[in-house]
N, C-alpha and C. Protein backbone atom coordinates (compact mmCIF):
# COMPACT_ATOMS: atom_id res chain seq x y z
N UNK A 1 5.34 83.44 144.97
CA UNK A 1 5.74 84.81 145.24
C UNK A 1 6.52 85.36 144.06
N UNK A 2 6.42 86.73 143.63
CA UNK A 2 7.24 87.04 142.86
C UNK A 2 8.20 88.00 143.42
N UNK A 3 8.83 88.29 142.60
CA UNK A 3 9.97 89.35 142.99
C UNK A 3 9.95 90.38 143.65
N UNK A 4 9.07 91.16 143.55
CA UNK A 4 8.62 92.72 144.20
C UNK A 4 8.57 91.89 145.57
N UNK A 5 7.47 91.03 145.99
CA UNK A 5 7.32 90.02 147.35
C UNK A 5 8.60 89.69 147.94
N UNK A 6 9.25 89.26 147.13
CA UNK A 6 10.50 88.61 147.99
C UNK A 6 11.55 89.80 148.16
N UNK A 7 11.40 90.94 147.48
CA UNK A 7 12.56 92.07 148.03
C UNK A 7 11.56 92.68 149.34
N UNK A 8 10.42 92.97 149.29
CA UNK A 8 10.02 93.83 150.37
C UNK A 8 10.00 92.60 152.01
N UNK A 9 10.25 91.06 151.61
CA UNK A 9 10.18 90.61 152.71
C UNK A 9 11.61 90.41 152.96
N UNK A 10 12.91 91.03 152.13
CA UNK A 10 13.99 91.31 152.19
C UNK A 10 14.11 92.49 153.03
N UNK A 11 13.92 93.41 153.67
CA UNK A 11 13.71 94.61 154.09
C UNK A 11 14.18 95.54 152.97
N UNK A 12 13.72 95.52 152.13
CA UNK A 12 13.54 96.92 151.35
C UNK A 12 12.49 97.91 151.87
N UNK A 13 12.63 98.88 151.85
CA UNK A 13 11.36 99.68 151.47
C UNK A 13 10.04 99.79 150.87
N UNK A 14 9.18 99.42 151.76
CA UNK A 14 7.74 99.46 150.13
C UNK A 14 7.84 100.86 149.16
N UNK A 15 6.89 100.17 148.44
CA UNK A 15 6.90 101.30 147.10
C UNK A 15 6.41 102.41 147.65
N UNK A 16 6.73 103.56 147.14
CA UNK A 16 6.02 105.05 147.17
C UNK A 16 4.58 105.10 146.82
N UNK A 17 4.10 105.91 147.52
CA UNK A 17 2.69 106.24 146.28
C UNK A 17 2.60 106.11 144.67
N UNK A 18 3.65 106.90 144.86
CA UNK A 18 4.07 107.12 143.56
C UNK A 18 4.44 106.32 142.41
N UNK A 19 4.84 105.15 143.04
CA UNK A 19 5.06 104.00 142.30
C UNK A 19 4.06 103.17 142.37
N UNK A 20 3.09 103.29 143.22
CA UNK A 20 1.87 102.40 143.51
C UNK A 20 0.67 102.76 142.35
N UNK A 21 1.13 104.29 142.67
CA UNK A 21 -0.28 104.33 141.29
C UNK A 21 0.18 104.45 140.08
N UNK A 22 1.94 104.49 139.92
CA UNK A 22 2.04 104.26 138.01
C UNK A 22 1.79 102.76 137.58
N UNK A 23 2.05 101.53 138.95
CA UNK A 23 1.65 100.48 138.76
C UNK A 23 0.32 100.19 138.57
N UNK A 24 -0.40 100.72 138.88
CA UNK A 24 -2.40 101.20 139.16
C UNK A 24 -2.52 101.12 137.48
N UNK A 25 -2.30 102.25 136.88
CA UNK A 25 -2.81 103.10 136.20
C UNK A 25 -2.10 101.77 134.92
N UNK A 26 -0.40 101.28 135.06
CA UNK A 26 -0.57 100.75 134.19
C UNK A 26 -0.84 99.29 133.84
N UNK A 27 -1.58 98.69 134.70
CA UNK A 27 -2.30 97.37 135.05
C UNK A 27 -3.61 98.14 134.40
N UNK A 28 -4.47 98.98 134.70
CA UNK A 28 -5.71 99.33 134.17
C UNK A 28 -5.37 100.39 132.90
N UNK A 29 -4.84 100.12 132.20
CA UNK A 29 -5.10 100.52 130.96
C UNK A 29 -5.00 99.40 129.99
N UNK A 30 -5.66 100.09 128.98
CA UNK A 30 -5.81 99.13 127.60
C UNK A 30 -4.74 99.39 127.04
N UNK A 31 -4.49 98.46 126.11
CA UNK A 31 -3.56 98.95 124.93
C UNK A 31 -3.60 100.26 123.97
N UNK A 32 -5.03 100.02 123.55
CA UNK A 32 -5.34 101.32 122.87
C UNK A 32 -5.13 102.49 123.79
N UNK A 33 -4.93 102.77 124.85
CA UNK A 33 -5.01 104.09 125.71
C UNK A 33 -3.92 105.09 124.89
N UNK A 34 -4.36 106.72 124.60
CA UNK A 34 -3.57 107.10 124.13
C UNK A 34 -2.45 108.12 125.21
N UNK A 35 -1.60 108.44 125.40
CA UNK A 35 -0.45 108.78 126.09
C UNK A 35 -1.53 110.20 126.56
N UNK A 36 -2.60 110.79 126.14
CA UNK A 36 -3.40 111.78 126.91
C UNK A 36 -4.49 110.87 127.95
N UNK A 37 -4.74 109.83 127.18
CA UNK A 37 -5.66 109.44 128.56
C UNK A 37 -5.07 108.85 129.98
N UNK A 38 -3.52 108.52 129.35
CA UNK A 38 -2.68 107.80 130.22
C UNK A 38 -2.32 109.03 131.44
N UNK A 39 -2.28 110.30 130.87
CA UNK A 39 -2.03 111.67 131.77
C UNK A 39 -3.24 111.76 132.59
N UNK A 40 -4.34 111.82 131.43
CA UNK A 40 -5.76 111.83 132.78
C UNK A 40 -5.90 111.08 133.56
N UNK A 41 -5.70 109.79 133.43
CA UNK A 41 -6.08 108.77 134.41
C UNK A 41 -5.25 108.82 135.35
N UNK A 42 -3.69 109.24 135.56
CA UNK A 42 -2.26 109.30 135.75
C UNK A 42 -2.97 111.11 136.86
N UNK A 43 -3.67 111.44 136.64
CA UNK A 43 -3.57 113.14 137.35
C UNK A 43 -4.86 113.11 138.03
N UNK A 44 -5.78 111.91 137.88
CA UNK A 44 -6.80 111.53 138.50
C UNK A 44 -6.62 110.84 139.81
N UNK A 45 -5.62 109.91 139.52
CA UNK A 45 -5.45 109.20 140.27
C UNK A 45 -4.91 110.24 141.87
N UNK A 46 -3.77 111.42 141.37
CA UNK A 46 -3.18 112.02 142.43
C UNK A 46 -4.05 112.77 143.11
N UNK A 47 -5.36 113.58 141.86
CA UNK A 47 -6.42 114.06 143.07
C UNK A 47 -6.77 113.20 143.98
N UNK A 48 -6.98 111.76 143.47
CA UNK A 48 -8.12 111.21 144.80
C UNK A 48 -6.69 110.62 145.93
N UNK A 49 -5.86 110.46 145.90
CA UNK A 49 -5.06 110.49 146.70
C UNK A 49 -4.90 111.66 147.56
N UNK A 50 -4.52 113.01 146.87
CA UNK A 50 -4.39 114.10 148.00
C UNK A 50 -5.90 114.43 148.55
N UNK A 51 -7.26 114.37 147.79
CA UNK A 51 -8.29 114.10 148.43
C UNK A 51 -8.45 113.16 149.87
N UNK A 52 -8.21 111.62 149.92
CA UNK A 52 -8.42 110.62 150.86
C UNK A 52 -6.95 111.21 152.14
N UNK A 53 -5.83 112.13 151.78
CA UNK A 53 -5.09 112.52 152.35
C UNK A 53 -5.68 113.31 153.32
N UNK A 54 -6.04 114.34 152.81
CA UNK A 54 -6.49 115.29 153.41
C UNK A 54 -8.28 115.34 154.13
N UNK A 55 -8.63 114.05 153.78
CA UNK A 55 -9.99 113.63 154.68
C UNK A 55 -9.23 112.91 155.58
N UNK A 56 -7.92 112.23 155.29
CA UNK A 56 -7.50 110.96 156.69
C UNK A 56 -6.91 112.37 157.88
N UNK A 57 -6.35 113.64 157.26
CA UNK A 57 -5.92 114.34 158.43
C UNK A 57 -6.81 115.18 159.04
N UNK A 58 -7.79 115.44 158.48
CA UNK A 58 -9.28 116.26 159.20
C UNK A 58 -9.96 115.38 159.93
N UNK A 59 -9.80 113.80 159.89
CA UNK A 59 -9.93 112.87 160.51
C UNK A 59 -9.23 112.62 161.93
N UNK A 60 -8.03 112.78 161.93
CA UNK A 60 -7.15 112.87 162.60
C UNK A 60 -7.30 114.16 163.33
N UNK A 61 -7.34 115.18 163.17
CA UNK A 61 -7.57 116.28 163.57
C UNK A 61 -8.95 116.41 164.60
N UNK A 62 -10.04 115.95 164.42
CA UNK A 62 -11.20 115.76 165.12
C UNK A 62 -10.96 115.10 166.08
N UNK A 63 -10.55 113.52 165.91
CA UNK A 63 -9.97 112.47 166.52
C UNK A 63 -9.41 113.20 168.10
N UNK A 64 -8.45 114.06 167.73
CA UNK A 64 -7.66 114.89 168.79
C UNK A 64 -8.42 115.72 169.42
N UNK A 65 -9.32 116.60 168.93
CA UNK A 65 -9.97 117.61 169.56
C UNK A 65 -10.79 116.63 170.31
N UNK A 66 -11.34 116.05 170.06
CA UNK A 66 -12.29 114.96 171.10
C UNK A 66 -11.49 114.70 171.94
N UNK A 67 -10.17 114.01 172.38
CA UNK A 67 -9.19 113.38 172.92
C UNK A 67 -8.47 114.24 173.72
N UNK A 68 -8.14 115.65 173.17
CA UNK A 68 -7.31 116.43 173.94
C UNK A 68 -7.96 117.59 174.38
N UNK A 69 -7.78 118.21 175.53
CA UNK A 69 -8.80 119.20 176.17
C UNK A 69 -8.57 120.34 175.98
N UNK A 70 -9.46 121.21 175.45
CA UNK A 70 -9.18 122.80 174.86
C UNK A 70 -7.86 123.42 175.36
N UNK A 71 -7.76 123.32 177.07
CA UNK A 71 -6.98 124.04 177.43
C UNK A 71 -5.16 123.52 177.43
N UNK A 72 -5.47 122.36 177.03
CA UNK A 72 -4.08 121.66 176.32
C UNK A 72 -3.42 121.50 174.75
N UNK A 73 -4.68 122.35 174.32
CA UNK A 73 -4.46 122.39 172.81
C UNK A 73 -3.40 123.72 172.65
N UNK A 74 -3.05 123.87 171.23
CA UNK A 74 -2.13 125.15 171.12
C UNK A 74 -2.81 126.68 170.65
N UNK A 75 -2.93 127.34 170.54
CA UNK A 75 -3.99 128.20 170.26
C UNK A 75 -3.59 128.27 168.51
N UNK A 76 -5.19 128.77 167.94
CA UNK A 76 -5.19 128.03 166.61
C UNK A 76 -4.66 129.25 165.79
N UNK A 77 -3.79 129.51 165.29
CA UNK A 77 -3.06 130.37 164.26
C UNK A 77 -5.06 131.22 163.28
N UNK A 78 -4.80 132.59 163.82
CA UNK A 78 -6.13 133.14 163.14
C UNK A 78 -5.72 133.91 162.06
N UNK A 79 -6.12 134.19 160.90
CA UNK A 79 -5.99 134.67 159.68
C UNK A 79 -5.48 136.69 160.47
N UNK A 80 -5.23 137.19 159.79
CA UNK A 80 -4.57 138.68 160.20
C UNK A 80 -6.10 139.35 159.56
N UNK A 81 -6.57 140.35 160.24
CA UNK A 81 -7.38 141.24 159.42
C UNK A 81 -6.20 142.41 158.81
N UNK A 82 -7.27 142.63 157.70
CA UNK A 82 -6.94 143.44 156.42
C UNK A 82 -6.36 144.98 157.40
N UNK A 83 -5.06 145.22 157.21
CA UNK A 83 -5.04 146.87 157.58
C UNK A 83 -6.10 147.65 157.02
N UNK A 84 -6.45 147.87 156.04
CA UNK A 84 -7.29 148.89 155.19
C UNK A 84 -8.46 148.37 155.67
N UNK A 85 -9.93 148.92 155.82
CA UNK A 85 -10.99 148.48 155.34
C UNK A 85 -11.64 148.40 154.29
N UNK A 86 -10.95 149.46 153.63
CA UNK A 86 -11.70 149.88 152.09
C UNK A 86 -10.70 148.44 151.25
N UNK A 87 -12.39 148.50 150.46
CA UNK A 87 -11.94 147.52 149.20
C UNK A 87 -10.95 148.23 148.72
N UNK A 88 -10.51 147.11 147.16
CA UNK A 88 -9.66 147.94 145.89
C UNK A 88 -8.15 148.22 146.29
N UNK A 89 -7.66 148.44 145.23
CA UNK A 89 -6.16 148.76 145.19
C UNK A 89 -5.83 149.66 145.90
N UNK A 90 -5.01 150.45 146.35
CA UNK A 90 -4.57 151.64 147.47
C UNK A 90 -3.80 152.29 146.31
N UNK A 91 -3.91 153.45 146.29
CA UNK A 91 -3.54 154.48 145.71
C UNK A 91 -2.01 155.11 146.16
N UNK A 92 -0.81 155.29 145.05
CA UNK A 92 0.31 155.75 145.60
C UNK A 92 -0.04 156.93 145.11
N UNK A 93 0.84 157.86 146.40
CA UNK A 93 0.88 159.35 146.21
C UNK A 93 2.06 159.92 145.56
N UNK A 94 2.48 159.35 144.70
CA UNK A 94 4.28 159.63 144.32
C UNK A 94 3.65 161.08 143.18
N UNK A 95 4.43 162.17 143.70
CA UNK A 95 3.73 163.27 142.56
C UNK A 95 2.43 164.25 143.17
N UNK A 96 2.25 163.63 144.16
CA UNK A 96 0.79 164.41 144.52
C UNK A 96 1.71 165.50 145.88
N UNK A 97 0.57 166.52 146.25
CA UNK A 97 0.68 167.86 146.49
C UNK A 97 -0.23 167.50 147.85
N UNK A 98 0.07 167.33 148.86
CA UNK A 98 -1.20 166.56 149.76
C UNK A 98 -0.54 167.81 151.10
């Protein structure tokens, strides 16, 4: 066992994400990697994380609608329609004679 092992069976805290994938990223790099590929690989890594995030809660989310019955659900927050119908910017009247 090494060290990281023997503090987390100490009750520490496991690592963050965050610390999981700077450990990731710097186990899989080369030496030659230059401090830009170290950013790409380093900003890659957080898409596919908030990616697999946000498939595990649409996951979760289905999960429930199957499980819980319409009329026990909360009603679903609907987008506001537009006051105006007309496209485009709205016109101020500051100055006009109307």
């Amino acid at each position: 066992m090494n060290s990281d092992e023997l503090e987390l069976m100490a009750g520490d805290t496991p690592p963050g994400t965050d610390e999981l994938m700077e450990d990731f990223v710097n186990a899989s790099a080369r030496s030659g990697n230059s401090p830009r590929e170290m950013y790409l690989m380093r900003e890659t890594m957080h898409s596919l994380m908030r990616l697999a995030q946000s498939e595990q809660m649409l996951e979760i989310r289905r999960s429930v609608d199957k499980l819980v019955p319409a009329s026990m659900r909360p009603a679903s927050k609907r987008r506001r329609a537009p006051r105006d119908a007309s496209p485009g910017q709205s016109q101020f009247v500051f100055g006009r004679d109307t």
